[in-house]
C-alpha atoms as a PDB file:
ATOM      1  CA  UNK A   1      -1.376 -72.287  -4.794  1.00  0.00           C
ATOM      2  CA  UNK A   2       0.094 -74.744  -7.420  1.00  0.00           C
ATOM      3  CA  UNK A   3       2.181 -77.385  -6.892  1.00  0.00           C
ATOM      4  CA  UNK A   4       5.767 -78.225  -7.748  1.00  0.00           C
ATOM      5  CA  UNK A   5       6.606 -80.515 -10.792  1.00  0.00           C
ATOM      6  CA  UNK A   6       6.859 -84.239 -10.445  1.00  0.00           C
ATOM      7  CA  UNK A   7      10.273 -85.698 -10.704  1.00  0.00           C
ATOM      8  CA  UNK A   8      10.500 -87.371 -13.853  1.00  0.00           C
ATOM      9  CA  UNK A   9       8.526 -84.780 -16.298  1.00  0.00           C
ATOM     10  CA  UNK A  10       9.627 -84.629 -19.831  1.00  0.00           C
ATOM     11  CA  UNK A  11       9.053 -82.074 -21.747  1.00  0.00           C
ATOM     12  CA  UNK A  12       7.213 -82.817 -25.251  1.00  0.00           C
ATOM     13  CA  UNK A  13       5.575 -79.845 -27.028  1.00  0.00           C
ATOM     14  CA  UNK A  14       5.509 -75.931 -26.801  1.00  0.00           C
ATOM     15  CA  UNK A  15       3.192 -73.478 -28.251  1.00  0.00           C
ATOM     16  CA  UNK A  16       4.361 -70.727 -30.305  1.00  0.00           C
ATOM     17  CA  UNK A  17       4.918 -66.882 -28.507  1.00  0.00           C
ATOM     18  CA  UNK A  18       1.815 -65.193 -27.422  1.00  0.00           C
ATOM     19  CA  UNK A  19       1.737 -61.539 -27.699  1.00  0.00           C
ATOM     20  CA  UNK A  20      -1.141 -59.228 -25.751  1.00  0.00           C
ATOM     21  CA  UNK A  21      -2.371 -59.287 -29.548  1.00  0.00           C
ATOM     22  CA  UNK A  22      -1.914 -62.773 -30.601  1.00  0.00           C
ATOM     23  CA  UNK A  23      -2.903 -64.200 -27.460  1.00  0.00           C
ATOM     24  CA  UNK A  24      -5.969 -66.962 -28.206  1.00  0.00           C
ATOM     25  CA  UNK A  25      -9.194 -66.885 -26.283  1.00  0.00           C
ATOM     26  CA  UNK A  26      -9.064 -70.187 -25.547  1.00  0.00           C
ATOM     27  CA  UNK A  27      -6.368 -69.569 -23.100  1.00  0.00           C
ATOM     28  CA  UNK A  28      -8.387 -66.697 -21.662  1.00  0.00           C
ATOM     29  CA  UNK A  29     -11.216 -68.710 -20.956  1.00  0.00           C
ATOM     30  CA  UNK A  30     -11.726 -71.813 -18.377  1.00  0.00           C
ATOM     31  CA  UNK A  31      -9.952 -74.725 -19.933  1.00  0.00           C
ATOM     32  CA  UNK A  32      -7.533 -77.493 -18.821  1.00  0.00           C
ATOM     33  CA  UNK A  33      -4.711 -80.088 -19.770  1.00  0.00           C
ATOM     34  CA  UNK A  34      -5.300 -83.610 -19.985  1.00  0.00           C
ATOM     35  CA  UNK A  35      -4.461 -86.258 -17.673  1.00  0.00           C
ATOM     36  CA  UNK A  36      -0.680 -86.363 -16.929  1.00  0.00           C
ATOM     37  CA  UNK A  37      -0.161 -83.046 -18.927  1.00  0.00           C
ATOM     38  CA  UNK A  38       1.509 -80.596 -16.850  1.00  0.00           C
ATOM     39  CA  UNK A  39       2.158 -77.169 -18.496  1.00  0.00           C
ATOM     40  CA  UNK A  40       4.706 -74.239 -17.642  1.00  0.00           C
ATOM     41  CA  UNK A  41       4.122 -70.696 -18.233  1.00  0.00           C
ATOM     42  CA  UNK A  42       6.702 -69.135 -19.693  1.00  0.00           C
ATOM     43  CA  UNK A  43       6.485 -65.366 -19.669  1.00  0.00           C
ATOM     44  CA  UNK A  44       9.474 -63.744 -21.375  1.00  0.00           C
ATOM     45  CA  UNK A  45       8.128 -60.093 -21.427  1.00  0.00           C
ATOM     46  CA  UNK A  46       5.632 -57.900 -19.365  1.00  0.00           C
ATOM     47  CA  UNK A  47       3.520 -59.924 -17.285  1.00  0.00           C
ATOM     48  CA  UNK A  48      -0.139 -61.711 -16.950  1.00  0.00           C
ATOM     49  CA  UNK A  49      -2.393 -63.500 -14.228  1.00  0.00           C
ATOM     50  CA  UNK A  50      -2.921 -67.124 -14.444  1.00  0.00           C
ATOM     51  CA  UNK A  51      -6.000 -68.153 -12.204  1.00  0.00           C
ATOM     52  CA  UNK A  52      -7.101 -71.275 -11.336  1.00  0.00           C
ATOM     53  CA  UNK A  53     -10.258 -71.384 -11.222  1.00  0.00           C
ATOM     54  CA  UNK A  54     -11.471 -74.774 -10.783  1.00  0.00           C
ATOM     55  CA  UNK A  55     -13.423 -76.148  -7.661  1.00  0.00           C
ATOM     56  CA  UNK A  56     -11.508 -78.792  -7.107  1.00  0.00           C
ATOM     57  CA  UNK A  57      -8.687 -76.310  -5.669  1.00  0.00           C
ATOM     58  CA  UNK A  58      -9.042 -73.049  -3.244  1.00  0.00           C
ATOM     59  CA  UNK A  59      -9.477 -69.927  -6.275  1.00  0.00           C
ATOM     60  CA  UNK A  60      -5.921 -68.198  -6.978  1.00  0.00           C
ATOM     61  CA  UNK A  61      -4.416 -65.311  -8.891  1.00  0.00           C
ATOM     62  CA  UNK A  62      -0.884 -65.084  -9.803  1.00  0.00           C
ATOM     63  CA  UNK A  63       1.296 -62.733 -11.561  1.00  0.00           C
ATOM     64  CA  UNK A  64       3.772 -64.133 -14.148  1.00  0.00           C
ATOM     65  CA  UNK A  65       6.777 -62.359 -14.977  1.00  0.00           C
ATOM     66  CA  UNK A  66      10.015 -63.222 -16.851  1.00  0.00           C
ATOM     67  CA  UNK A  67      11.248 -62.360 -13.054  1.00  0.00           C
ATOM     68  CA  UNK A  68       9.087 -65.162 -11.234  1.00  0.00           C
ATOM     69  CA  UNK A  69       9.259 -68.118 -13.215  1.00  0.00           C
ATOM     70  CA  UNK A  70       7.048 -70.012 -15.144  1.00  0.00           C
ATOM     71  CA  UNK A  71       3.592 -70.852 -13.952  1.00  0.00           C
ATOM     72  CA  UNK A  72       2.994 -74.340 -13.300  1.00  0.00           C
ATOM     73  CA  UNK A  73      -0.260 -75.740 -14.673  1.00  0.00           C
ATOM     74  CA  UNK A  74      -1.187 -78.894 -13.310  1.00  0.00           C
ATOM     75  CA  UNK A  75      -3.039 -81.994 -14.676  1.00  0.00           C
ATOM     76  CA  UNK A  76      -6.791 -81.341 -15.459  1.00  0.00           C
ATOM     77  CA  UNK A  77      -7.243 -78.487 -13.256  1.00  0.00           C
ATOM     78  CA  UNK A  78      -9.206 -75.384 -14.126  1.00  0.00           C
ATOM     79  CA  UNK A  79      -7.178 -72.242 -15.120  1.00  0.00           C
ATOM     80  CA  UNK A  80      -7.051 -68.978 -17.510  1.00  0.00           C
ATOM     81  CA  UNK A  81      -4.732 -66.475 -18.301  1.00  0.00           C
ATOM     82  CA  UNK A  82      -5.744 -62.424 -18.532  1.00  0.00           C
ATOM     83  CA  UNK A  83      -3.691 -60.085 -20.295  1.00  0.00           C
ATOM     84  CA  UNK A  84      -2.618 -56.995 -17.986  1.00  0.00           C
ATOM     85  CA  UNK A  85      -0.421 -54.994 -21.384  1.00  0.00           C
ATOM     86  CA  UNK A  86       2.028 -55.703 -23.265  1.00  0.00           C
ATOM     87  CA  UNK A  87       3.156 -59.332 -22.700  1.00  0.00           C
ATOM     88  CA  UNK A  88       5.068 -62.160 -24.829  1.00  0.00           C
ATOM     89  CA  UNK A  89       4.841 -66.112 -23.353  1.00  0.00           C
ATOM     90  CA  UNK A  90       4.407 -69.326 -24.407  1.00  0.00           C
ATOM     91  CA  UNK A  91       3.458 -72.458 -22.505  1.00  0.00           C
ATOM     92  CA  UNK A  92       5.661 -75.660 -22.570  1.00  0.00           C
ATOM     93  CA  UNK A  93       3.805 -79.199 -21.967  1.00  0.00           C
ATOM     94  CA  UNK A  94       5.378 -81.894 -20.503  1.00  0.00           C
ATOM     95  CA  UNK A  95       4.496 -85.423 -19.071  1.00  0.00           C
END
């Protein structure tokens, strides 16, 4: 599905905490990070899908729980999130 991190990764910005409510539709629409970007989902109540949905990879769904571990995001690939309820995350960039 994703891969792991690169050795060497620092981590340089975070968004703020996403509820189901607060949750922009830019995230919940096709987008992705810029070269040498990688992001982490960071899901720290309830749970959402992250799909990647870009043709340059095989099409994936994932659940993300506080459970699981944070979703890794990699360099300009296609993804989204969808809301499944009640959730609160927040995605942490690093390069």
């Amino acid at each position: 599905m994703t891969k792991a991190l690169p050795a060497g990764l620092q981590s340089y910005k975070r968004t703020a905490t996403f509820t189901e409510a607060t949750t922009p539709a830019a995230l919940m629409n096709d987008h992705s990070t810029k070269e040498g970007v990688w992001g982490l989902i960071h899901v720290e109540e309830g749970s959402l899908y992250y799909l990647v949905t870009d043709s340059q990879r095989q099409s994936s769904q994932q659940i993300l729980t506080s459970d699981c571990g944070p979703g890794i995001v990699e360099p300009t690939i296609i993804h989204k999130v969808e809301i499944i309820g009640r959730v609160r995350f927040f995605v942490e960039f690093l390069r």
